[in-house]
PDB file of N, CA and C in Angstrom:
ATOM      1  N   UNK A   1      14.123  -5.020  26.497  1.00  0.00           N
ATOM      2  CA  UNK A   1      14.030  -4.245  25.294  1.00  0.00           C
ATOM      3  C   UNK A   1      14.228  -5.178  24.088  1.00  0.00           C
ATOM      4  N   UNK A   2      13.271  -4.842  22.829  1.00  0.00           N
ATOM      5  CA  UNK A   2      13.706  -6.008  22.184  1.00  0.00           C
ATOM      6  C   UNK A   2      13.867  -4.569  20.668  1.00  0.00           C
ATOM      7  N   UNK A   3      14.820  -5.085  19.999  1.00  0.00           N
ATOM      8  CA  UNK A   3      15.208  -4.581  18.585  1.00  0.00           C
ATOM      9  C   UNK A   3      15.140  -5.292  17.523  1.00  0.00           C
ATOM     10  N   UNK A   4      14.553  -4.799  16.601  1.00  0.00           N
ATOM     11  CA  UNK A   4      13.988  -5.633  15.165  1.00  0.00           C
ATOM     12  C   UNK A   4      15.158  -5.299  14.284  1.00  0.00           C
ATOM     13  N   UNK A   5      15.570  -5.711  13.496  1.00  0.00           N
ATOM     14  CA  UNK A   5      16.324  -5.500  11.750  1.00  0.00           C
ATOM     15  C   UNK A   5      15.119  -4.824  10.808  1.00  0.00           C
ATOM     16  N   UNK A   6      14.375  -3.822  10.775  1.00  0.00           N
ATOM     17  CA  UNK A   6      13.653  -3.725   9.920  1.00  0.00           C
ATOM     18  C   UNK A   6      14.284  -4.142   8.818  1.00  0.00           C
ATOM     19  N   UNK A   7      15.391  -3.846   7.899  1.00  0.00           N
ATOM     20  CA  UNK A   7      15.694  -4.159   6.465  1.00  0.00           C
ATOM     21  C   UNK A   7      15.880  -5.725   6.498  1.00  0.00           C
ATOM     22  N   UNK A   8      16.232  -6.611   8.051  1.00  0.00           N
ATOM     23  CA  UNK A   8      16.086  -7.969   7.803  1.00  0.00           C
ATOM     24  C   UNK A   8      15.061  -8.603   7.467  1.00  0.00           C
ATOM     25  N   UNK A   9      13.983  -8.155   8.500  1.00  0.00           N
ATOM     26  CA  UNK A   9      12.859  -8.337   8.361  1.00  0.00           C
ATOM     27  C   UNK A   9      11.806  -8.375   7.181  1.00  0.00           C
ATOM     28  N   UNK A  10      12.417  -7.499   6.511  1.00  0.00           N
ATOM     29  CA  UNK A  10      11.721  -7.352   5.178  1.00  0.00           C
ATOM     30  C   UNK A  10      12.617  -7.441   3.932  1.00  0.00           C
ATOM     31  N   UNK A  11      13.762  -8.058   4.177  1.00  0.00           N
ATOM     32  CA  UNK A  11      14.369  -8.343   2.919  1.00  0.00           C
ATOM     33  C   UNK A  11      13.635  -9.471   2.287  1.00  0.00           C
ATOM     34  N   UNK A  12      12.736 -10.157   2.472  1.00  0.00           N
ATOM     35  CA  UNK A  12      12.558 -11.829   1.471  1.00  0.00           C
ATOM     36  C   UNK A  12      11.014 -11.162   1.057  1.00  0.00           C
ATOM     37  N   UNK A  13      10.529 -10.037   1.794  1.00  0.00           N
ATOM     38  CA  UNK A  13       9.284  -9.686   1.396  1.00  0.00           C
ATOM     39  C   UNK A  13       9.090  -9.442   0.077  1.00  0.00           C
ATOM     40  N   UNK A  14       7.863  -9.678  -0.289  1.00  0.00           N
ATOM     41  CA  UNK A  14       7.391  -9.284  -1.909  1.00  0.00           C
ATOM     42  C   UNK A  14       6.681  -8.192  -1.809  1.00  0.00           C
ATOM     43  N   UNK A  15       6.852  -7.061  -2.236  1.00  0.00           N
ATOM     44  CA  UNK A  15       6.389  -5.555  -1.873  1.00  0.00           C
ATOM     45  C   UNK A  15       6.592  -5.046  -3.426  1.00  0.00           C
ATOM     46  N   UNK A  16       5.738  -3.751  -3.358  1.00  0.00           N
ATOM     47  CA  UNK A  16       5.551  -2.916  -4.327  1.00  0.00           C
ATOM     48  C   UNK A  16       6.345  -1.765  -3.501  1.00  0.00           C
ATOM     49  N   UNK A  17       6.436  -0.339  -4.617  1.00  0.00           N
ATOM     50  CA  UNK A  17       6.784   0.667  -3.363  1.00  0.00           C
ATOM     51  C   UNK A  17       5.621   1.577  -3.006  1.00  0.00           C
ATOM     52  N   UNK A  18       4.664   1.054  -3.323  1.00  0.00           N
ATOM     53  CA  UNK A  18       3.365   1.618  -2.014  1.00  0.00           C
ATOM     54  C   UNK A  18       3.682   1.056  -0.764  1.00  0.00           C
ATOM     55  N   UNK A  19       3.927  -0.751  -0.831  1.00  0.00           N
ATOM     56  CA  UNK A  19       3.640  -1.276   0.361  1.00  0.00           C
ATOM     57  C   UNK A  19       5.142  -1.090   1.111  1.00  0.00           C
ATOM     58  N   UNK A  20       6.123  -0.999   0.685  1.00  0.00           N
ATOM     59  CA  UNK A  20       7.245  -0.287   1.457  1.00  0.00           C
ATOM     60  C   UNK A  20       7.486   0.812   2.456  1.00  0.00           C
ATOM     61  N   UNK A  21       6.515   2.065   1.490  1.00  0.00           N
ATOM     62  CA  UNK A  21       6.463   2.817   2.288  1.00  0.00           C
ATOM     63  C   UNK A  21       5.266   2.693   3.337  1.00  0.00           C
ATOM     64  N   UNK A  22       4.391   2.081   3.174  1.00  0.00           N
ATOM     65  CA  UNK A  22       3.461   1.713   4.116  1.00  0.00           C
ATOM     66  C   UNK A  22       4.222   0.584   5.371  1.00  0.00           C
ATOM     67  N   UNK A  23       5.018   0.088   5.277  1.00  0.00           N
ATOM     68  CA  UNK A  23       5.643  -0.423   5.918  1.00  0.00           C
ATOM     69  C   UNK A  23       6.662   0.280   6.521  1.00  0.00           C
ATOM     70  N   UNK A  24       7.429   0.959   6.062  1.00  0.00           N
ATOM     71  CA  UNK A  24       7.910   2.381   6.966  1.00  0.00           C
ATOM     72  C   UNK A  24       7.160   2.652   7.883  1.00  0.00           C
ATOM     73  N   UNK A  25       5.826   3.377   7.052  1.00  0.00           N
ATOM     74  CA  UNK A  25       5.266   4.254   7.775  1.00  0.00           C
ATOM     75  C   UNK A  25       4.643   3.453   9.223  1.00  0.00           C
ATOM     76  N   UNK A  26       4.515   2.052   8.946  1.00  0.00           N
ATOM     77  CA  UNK A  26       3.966   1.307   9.702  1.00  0.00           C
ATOM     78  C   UNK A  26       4.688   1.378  11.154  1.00  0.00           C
ATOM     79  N   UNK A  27       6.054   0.886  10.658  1.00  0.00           N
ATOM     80  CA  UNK A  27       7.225   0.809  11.714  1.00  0.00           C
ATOM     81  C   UNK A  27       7.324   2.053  12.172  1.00  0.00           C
ATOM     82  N   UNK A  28       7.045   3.629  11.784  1.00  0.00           N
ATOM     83  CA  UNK A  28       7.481   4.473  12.184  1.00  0.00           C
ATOM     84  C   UNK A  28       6.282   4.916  13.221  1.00  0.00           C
ATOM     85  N   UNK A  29       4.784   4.881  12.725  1.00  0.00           N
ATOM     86  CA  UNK A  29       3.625   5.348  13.655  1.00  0.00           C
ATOM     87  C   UNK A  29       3.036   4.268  14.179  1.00  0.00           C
ATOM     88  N   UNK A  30       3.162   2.916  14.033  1.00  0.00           N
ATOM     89  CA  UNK A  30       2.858   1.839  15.208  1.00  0.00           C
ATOM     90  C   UNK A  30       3.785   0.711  15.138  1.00  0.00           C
ATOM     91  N   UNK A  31       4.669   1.217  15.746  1.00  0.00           N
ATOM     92  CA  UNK A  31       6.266   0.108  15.690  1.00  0.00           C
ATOM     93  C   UNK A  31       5.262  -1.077  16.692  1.00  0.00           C
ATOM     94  N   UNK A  32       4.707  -1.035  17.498  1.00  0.00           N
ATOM     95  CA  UNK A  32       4.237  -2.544  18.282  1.00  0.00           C
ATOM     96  C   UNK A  32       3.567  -3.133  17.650  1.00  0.00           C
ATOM     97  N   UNK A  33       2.609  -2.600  16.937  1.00  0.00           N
ATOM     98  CA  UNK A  33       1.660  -3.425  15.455  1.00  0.00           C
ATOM     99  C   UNK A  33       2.675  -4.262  14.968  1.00  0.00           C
ATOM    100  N   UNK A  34       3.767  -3.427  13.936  1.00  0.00           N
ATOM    101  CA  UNK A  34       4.749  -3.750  13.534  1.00  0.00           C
ATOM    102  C   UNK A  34       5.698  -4.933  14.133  1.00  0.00           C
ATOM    103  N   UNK A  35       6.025  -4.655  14.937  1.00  0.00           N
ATOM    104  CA  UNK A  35       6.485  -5.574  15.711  1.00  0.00           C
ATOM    105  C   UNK A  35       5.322  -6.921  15.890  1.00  0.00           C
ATOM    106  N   UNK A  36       4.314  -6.862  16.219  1.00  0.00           N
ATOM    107  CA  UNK A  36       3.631  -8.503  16.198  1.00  0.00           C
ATOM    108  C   UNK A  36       3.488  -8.389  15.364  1.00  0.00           C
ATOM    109  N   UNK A  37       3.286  -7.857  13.885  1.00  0.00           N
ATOM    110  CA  UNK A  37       3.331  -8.640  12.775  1.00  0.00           C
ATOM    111  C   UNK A  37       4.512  -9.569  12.319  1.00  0.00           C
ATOM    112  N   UNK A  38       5.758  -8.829  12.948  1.00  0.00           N
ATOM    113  CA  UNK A  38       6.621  -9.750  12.453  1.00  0.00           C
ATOM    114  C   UNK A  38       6.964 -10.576  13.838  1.00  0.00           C
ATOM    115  N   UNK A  39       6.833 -10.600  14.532  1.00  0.00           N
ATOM    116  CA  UNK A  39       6.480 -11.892  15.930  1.00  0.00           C
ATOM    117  C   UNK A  39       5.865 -12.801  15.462  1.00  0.00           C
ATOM    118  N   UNK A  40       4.805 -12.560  15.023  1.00  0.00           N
ATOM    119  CA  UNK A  40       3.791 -13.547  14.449  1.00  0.00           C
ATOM    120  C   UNK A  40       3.996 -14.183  12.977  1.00  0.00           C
ATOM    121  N   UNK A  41       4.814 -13.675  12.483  1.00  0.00           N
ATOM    122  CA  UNK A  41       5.167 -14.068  10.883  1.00  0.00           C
ATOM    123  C   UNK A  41       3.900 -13.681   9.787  1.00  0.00           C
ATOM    124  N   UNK A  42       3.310 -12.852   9.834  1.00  0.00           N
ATOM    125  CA  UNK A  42       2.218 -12.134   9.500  1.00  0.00           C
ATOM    126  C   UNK A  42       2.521 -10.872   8.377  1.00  0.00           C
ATOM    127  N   UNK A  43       3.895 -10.289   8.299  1.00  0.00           N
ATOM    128  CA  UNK A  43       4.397  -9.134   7.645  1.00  0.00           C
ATOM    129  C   UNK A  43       4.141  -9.233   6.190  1.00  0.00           C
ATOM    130  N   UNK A  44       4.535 -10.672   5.817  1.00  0.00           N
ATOM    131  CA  UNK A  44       3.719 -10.975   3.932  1.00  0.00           C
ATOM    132  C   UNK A  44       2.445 -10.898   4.246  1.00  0.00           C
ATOM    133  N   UNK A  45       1.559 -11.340   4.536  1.00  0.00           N
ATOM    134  CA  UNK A  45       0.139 -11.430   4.563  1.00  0.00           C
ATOM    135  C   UNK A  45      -0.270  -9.737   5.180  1.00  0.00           C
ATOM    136  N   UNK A  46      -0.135  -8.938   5.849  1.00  0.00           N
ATOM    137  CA  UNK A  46      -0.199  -7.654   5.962  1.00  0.00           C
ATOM    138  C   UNK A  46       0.343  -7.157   4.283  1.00  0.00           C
ATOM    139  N   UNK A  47       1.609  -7.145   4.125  1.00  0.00           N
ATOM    140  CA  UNK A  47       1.912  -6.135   2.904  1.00  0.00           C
ATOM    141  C   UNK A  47       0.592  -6.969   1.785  1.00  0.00           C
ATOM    142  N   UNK A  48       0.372  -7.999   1.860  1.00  0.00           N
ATOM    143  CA  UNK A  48      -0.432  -8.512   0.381  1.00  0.00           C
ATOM    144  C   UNK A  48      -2.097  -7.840   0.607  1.00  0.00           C
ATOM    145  N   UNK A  49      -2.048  -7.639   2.197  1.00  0.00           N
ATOM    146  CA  UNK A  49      -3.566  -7.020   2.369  1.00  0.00           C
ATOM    147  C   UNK A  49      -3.905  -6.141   2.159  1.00  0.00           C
ATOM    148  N   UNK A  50      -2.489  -4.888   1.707  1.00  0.00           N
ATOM    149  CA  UNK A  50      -2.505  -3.729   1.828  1.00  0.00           C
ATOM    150  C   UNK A  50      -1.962  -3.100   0.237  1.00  0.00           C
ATOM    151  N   UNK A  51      -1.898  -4.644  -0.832  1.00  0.00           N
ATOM    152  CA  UNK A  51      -1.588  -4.182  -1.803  1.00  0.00           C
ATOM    153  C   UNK A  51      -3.528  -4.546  -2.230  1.00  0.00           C
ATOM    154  N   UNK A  52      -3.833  -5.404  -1.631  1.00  0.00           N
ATOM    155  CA  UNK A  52      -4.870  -5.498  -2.533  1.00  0.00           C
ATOM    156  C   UNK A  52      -6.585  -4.625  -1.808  1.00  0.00           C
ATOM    157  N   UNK A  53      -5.940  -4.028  -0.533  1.00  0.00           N
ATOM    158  CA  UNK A  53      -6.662  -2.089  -0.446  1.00  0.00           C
ATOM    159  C   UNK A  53      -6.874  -1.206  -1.570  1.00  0.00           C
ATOM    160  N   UNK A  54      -5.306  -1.030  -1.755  1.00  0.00           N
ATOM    161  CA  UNK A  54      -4.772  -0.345  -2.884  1.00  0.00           C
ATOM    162  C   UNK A  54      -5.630  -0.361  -4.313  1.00  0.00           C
ATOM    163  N   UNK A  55      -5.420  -1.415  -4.658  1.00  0.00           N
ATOM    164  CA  UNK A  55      -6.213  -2.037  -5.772  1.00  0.00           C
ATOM    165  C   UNK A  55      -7.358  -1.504  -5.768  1.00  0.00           C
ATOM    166  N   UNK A  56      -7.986  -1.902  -4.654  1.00  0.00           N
ATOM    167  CA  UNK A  56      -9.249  -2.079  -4.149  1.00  0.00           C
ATOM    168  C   UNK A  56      -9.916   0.196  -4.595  1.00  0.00           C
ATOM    169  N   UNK A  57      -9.271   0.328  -4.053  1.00  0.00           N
ATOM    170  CA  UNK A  57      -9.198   1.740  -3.791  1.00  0.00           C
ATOM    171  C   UNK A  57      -9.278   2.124  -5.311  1.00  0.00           C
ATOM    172  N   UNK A  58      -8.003   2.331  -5.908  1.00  0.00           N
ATOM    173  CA  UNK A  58      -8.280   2.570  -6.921  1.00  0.00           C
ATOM    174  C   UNK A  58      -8.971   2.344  -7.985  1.00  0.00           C
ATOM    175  N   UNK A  59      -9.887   0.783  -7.969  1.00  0.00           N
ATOM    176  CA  UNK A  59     -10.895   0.420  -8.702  1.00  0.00           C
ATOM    177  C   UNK A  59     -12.221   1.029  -8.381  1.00  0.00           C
ATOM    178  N   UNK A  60     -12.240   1.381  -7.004  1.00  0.00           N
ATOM    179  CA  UNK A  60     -14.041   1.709  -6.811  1.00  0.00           C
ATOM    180  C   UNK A  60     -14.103   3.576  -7.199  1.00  0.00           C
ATOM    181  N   UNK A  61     -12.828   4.032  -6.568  1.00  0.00           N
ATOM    182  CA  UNK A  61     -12.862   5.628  -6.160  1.00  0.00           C
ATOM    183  C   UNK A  61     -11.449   6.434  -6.658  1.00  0.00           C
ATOM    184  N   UNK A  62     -10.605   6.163  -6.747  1.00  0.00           N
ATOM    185  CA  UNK A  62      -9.505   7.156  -7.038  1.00  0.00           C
ATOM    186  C   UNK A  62      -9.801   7.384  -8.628  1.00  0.00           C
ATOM    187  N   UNK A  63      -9.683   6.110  -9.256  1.00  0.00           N
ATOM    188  CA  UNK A  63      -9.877   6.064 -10.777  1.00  0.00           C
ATOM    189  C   UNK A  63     -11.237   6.559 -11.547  1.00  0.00           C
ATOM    190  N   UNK A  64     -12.008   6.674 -11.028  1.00  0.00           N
ATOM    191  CA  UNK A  64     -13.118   7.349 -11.258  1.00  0.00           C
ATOM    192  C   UNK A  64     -12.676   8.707 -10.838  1.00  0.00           C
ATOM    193  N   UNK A  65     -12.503   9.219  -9.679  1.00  0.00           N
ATOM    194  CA  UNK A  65     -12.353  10.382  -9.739  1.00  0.00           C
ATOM    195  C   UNK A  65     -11.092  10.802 -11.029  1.00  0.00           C
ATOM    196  N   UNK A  66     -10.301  10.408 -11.260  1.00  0.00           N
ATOM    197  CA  UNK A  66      -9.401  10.611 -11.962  1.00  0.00           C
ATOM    198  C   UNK A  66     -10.044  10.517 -13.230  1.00  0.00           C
ATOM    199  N   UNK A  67     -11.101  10.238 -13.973  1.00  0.00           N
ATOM    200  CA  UNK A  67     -12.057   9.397 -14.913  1.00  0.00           C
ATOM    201  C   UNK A  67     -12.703  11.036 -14.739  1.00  0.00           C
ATOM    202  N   UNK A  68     -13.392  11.424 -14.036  1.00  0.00           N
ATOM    203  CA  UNK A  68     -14.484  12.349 -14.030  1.00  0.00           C
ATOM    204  C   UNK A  68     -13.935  14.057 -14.170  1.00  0.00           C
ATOM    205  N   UNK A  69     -12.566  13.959 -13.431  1.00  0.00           N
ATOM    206  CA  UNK A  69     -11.549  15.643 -13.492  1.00  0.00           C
ATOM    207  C   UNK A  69     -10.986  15.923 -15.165  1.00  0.00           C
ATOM    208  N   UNK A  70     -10.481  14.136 -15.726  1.00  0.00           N
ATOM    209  CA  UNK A  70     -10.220  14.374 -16.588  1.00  0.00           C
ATOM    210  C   UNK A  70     -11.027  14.745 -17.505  1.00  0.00           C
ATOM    211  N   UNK A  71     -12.193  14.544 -17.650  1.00  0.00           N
ATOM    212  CA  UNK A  71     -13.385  14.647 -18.571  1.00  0.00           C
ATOM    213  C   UNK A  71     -13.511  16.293 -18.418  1.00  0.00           C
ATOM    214  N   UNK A  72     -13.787  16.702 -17.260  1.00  0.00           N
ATOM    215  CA  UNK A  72     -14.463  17.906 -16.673  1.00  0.00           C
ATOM    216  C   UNK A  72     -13.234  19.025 -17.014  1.00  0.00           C
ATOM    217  N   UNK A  73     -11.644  18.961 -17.410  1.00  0.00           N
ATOM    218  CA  UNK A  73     -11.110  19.907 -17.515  1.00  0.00           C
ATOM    219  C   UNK A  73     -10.638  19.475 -19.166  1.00  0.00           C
ATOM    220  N   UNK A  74     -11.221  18.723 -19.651  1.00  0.00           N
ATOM    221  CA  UNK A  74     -11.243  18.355 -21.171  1.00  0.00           C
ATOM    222  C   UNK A  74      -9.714  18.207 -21.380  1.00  0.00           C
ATOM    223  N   UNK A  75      -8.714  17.436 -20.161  1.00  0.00           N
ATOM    224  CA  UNK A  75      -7.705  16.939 -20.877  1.00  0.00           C
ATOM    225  C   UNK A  75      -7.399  15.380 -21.078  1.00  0.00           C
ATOM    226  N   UNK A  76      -8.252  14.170 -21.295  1.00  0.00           N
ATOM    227  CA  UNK A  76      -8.325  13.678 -21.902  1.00  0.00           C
ATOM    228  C   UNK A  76      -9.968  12.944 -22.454  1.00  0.00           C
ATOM    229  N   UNK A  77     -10.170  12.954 -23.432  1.00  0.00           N
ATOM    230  CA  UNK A  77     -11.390  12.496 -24.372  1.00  0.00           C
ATOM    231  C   UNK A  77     -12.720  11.411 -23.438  1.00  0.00           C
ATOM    232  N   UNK A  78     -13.535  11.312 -23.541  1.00  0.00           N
ATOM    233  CA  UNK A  78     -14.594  10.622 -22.674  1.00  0.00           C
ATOM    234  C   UNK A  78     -14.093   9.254 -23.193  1.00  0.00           C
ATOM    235  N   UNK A  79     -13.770   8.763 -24.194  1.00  0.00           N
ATOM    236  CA  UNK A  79     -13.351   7.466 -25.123  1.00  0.00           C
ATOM    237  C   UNK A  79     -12.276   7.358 -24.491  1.00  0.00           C
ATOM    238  N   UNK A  80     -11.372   7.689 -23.805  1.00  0.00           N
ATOM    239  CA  UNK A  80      -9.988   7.569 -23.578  1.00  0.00           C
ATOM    240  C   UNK A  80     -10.281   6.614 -22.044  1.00  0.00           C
ATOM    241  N   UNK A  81     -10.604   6.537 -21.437  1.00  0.00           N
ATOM    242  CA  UNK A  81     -11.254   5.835 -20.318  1.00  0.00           C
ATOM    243  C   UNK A  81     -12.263   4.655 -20.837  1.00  0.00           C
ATOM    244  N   UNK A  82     -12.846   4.694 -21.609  1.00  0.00           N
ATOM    245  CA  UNK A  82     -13.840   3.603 -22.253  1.00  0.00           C
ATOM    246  C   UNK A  82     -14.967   3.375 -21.500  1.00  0.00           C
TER     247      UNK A  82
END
């Protein structure tokens, strides 16, 4: 049986709190993923892949949608987005 420190494990990490809780959630619905990521020393390079999803996400599709509701329920200005 082997037992991790999650809070050891991720104390030196550089995280946002998206990628925290994605890292929870990680450890909580695929603790063996989890686990070879940090076997492998891989846990920074996962959280940085998963901040720049994020990014990713919100540049092509969230922000637009957020861009297009706001327009459509006229609470903020078409200029206000640029």
């Amino acid at each position: 049986m082997l037992r991790i420190d999650c809070w050891e494990a991720e104390k030196n990490l550089k995280t946002t709190p998206g990628t925290e809780y994605a890292l929870t959630s990680l450890g909580i619905d695929e603790p063996l993923e989890y686990t070879r990521l940090y076997l492998d020393g891989n846990l920074q390079m996962w959280v940085d892949a998963e901040d720049s999803l994020t990014l990713f996400q919100v540049r092509s599709g969230s922000f637009r949608n957020m861009k297009e509701e706001a327009i459509l329920d006229n609470s903020a200005p078409p200029s206000y987005f640029g």
